[in-house]
PDB file of N, CA and C in Angstrom:
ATOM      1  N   UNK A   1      16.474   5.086   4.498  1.00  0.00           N
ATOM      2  CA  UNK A   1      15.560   3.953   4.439  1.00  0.00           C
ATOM      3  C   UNK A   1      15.255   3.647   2.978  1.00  0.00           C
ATOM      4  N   UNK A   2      15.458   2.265   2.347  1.00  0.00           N
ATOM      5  CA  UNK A   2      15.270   1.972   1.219  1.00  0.00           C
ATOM      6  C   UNK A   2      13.522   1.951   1.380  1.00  0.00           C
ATOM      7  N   UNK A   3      13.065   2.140   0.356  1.00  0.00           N
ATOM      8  CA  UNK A   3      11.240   2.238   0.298  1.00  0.00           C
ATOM      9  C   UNK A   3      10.751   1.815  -0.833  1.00  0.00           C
ATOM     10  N   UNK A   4       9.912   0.791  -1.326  1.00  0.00           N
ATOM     11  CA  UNK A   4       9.276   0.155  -2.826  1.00  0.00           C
ATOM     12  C   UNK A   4       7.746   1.577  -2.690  1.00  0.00           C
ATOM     13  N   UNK A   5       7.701   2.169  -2.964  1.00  0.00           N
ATOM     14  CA  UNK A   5       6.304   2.598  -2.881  1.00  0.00           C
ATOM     15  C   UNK A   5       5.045   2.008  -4.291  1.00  0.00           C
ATOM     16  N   UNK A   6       4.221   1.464  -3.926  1.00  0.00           N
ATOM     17  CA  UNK A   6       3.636   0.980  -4.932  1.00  0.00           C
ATOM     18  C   UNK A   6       2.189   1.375  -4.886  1.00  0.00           C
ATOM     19  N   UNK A   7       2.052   1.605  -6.127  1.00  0.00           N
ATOM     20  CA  UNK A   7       0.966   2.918  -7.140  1.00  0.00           C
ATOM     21  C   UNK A   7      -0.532   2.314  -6.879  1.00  0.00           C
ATOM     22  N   UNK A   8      -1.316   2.817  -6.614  1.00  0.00           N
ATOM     23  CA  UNK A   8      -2.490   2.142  -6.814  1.00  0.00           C
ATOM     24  C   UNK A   8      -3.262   1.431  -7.952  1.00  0.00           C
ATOM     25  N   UNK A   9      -2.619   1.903  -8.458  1.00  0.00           N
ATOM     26  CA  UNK A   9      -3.049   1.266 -10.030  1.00  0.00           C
ATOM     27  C   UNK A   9      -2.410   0.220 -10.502  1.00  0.00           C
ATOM     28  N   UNK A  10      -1.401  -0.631  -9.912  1.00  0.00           N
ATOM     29  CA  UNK A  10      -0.510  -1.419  -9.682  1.00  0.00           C
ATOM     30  C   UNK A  10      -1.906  -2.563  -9.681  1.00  0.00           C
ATOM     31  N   UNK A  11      -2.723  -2.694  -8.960  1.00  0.00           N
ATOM     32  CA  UNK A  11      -3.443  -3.551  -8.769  1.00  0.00           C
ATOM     33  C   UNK A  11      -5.023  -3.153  -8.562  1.00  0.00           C
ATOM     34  N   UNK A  12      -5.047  -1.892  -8.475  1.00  0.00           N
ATOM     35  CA  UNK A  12      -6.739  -1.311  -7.918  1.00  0.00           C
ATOM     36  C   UNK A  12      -7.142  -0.947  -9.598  1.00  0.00           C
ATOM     37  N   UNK A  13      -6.969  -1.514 -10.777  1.00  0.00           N
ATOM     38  CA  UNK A  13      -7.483  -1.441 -11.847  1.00  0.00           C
ATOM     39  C   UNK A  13      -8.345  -2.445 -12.398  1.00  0.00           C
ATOM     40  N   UNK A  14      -7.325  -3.958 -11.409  1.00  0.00           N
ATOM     41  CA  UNK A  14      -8.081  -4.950 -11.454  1.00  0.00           C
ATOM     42  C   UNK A  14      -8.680  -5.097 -10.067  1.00  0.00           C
ATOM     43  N   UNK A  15      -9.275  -6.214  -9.394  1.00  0.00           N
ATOM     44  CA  UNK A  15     -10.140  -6.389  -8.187  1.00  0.00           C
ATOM     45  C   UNK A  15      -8.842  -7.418  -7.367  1.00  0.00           C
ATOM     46  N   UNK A  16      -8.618  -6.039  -6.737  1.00  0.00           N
ATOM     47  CA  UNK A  16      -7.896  -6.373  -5.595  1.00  0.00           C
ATOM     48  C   UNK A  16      -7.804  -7.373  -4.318  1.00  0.00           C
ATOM     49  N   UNK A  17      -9.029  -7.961  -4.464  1.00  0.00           N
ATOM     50  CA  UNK A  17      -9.479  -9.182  -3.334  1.00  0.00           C
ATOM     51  C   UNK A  17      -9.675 -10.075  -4.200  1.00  0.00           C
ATOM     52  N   UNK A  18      -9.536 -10.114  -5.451  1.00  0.00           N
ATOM     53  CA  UNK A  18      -9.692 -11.788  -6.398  1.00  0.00           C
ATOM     54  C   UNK A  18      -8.123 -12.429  -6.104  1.00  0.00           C
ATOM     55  N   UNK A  19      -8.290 -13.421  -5.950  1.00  0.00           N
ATOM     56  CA  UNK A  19      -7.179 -14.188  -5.251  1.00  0.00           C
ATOM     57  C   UNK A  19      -5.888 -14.217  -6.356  1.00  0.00           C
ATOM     58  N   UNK A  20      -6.346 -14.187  -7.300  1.00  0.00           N
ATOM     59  CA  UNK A  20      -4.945 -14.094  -8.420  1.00  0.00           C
ATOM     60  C   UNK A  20      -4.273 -12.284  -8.225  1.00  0.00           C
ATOM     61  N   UNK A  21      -4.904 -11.237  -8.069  1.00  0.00           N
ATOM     62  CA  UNK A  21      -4.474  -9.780  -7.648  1.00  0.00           C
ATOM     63  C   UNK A  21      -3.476 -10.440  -6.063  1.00  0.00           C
ATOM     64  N   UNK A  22      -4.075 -10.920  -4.997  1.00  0.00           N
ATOM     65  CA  UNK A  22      -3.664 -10.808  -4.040  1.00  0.00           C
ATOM     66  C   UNK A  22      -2.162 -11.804  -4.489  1.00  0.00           C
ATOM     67  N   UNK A  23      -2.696 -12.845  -4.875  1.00  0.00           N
ATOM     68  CA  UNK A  23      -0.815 -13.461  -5.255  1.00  0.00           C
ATOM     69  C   UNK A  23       0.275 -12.783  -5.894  1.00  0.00           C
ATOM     70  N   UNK A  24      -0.446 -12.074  -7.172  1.00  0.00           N
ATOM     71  CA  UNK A  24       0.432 -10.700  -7.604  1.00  0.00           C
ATOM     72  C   UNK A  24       1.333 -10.354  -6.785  1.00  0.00           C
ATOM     73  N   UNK A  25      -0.100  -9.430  -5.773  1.00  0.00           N
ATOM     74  CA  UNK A  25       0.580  -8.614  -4.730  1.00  0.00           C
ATOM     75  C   UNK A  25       1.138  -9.109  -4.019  1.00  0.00           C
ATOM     76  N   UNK A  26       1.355 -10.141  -3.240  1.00  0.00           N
ATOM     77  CA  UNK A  26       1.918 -10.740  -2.184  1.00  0.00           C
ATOM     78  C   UNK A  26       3.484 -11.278  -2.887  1.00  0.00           C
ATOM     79  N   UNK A  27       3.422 -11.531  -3.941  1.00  0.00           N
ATOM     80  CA  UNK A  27       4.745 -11.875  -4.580  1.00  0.00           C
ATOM     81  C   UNK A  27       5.839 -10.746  -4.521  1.00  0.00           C
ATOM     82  N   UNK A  28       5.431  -9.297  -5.266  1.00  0.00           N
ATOM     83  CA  UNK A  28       5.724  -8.228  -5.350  1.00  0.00           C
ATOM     84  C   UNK A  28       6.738  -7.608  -3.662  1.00  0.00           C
ATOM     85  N   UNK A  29       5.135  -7.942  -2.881  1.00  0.00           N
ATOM     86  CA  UNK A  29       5.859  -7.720  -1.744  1.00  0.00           C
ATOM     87  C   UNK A  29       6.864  -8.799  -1.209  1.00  0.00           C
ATOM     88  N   UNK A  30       6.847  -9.701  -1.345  1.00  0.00           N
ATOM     89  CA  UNK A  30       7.945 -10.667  -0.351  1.00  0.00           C
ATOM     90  C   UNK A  30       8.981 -10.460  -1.291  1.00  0.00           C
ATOM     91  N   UNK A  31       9.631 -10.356  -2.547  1.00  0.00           N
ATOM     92  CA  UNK A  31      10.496  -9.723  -3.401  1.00  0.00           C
ATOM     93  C   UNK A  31      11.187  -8.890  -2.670  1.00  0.00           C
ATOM     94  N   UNK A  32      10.695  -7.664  -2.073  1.00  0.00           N
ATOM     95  CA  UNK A  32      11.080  -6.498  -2.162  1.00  0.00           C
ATOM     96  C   UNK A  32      11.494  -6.905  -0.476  1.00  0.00           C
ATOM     97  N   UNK A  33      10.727  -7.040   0.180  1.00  0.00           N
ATOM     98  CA  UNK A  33      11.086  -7.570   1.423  1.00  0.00           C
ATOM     99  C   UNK A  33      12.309  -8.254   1.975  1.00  0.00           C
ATOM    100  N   UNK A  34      12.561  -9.061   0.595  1.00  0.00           N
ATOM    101  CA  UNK A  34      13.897  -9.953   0.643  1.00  0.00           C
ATOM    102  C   UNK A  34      14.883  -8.978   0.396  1.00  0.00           C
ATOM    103  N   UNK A  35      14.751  -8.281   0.068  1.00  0.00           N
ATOM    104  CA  UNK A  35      15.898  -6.856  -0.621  1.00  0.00           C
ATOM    105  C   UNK A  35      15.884  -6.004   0.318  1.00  0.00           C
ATOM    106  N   UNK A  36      15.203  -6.004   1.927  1.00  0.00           N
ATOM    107  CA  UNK A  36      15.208  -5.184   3.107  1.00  0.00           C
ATOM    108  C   UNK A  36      14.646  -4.081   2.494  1.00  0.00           C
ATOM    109  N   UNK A  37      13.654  -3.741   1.928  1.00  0.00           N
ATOM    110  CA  UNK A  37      12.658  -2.449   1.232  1.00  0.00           C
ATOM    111  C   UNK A  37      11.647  -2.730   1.909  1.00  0.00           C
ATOM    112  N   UNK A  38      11.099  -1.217   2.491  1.00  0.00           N
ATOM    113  CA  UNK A  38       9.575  -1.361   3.705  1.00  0.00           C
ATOM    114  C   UNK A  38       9.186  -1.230   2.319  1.00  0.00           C
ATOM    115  N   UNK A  39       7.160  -1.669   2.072  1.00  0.00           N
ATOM    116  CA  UNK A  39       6.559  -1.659   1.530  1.00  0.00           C
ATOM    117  C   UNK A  39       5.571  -0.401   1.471  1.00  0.00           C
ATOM    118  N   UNK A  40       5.300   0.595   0.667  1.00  0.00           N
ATOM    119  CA  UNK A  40       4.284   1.522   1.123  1.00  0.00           C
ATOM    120  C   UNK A  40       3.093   1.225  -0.258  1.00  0.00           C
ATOM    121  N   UNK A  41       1.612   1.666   0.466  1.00  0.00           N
ATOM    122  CA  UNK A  41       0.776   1.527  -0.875  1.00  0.00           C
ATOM    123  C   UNK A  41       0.132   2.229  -1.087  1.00  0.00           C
ATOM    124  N   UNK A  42      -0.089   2.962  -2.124  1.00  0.00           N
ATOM    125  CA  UNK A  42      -1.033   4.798  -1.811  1.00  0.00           C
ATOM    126  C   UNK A  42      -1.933   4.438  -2.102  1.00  0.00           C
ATOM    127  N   UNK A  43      -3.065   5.245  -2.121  1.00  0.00           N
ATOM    128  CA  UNK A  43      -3.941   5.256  -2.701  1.00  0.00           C
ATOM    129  C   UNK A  43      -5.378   4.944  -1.805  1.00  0.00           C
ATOM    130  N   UNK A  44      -5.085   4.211  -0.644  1.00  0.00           N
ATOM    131  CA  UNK A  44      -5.985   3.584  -0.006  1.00  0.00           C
ATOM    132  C   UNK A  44      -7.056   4.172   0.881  1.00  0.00           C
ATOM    133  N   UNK A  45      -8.200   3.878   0.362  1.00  0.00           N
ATOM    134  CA  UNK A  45      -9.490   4.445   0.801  1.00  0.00           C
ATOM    135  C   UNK A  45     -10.644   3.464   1.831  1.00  0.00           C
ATOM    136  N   UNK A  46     -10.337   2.605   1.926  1.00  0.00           N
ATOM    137  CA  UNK A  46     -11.280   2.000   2.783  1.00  0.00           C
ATOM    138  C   UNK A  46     -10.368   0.627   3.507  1.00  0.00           C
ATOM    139  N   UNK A  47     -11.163   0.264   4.962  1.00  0.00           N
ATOM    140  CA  UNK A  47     -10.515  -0.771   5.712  1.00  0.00           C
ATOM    141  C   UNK A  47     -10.289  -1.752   4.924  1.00  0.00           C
ATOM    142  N   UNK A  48     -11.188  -2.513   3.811  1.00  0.00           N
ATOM    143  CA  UNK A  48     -10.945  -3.986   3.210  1.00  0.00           C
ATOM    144  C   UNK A  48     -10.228  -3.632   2.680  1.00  0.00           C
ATOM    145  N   UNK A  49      -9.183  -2.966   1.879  1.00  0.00           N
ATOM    146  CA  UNK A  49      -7.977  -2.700   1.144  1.00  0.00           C
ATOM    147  C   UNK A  49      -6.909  -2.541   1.899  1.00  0.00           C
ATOM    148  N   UNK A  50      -7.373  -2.068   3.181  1.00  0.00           N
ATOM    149  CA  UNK A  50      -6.013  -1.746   4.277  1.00  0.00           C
ATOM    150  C   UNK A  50      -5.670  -3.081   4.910  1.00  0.00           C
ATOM    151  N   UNK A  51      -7.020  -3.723   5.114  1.00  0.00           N
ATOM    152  CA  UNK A  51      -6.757  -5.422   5.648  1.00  0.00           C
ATOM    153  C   UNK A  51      -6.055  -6.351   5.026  1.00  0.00           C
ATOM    154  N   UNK A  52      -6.428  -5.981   3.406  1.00  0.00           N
ATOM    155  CA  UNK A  52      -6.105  -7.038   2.682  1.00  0.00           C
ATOM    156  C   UNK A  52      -4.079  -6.452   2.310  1.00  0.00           C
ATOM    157  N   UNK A  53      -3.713  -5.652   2.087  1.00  0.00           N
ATOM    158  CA  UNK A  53      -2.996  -5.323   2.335  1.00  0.00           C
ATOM    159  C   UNK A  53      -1.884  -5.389   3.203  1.00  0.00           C
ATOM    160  N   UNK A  54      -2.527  -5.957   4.260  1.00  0.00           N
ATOM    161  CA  UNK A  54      -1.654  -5.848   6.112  1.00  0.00           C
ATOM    162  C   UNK A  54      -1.266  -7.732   5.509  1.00  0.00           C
ATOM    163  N   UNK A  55      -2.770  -7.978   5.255  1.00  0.00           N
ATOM    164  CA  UNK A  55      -2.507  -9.418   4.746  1.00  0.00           C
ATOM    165  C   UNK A  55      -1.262 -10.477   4.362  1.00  0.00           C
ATOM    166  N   UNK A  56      -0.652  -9.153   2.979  1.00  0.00           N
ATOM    167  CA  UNK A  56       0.292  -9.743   2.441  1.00  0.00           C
ATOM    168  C   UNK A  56       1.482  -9.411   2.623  1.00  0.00           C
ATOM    169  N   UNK A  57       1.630  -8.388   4.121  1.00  0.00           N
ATOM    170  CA  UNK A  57       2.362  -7.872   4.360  1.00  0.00           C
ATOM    171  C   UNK A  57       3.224  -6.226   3.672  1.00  0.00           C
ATOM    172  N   UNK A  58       2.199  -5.706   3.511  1.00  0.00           N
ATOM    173  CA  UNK A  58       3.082  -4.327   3.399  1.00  0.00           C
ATOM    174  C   UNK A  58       2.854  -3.862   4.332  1.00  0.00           C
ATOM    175  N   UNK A  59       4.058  -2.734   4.651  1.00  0.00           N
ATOM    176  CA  UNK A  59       4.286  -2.195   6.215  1.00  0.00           C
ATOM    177  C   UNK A  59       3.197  -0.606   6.252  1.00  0.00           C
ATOM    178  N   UNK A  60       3.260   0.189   5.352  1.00  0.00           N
ATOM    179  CA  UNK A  60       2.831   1.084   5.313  1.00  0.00           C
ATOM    180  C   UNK A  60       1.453   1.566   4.178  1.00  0.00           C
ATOM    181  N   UNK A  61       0.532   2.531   4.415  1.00  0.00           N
ATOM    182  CA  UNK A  61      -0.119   2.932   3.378  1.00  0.00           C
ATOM    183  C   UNK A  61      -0.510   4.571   3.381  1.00  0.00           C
ATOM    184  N   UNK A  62      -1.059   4.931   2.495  1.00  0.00           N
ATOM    185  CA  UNK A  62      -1.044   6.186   2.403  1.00  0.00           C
ATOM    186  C   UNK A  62      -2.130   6.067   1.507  1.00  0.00           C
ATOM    187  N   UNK A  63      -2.812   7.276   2.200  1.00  0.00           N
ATOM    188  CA  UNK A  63      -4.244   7.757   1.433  1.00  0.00           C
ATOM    189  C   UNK A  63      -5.747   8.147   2.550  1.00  0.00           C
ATOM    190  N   UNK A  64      -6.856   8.094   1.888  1.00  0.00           N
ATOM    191  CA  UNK A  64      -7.973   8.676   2.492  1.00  0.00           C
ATOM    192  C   UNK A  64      -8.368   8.347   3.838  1.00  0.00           C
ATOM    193  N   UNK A  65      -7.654   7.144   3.907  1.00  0.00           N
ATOM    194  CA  UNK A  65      -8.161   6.034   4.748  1.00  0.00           C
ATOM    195  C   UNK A  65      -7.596   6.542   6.013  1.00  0.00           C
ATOM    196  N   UNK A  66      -6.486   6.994   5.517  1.00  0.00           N
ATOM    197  CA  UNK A  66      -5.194   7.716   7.091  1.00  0.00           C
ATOM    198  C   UNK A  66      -5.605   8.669   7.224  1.00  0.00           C
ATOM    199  N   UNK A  67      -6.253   9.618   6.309  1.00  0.00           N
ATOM    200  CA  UNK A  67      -6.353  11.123   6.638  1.00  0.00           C
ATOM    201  C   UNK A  67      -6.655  11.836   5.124  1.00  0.00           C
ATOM    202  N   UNK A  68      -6.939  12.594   5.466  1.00  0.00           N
ATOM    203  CA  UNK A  68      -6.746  14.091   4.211  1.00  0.00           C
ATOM    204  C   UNK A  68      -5.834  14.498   3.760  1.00  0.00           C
ATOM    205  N   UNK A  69      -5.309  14.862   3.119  1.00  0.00           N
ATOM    206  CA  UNK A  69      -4.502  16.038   2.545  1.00  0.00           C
ATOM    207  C   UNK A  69      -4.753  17.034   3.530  1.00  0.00           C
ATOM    208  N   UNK A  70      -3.100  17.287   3.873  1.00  0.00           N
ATOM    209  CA  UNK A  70      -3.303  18.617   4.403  1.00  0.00           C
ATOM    210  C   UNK A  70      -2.063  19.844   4.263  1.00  0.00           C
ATOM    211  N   UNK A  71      -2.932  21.415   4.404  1.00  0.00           N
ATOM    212  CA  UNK A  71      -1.880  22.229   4.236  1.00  0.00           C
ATOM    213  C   UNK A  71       0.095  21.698   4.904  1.00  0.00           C
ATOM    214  N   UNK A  72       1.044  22.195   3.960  1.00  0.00           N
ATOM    215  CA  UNK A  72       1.924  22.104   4.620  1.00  0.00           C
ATOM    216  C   UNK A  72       2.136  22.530   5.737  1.00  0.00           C
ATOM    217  N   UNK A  73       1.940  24.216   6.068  1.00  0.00           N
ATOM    218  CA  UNK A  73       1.833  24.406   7.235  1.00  0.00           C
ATOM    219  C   UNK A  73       1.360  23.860   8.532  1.00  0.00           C
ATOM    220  N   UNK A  74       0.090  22.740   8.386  1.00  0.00           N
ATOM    221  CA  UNK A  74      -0.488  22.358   9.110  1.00  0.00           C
ATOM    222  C   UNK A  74       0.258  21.228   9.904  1.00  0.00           C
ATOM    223  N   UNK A  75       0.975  20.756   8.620  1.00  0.00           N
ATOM    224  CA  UNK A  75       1.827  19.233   8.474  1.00  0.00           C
ATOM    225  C   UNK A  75       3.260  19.161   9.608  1.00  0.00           C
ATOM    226  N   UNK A  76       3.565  20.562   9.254  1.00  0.00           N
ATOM    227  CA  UNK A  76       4.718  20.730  10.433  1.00  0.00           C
ATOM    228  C   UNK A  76       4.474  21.539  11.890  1.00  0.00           C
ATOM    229  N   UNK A  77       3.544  21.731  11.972  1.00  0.00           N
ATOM    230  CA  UNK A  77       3.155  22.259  13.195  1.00  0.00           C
ATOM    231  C   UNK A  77       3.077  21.160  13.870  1.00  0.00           C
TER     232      UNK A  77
END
């Protein structure tokens, strides 16, 4: 599976719901999209980032919001 994973700091340095961040982002993603790459976005800690996100279409996210960190062991059980 080809994968863009993109950094939180990519855009969570500036304010991620000001409409010029979201065109950024939404550009970024339909780019990569066109190139058949799922979208992933780490970092993510709360629903309005996960919404806004789903928004512009990235497929996946990763962070607080999904879960904890957890032992490996735990991970493959």
């Amino acid at each position: 599976m080809r994968l863009l994973k993109l950094d939180r700091k990519l855009l969570f340095g500036k304010n991620l719901f000001l409409e010029d961040s979201r065109r950024i982002l939404k550009m970024v993603v339909s780019l990569n999209a066109e190139r058949g790459k799922r979208r992933v976005y780490e970092g993510i800690e709360k629903k309005e980032a996960r919404d806004c996100l789903s928004s512009v279409g990235c497929d996946m996210i990763l962070g607080h919001y999904c879960g904890k960190p957890m032992p490996k062991i735990e991970v493959s059980e």
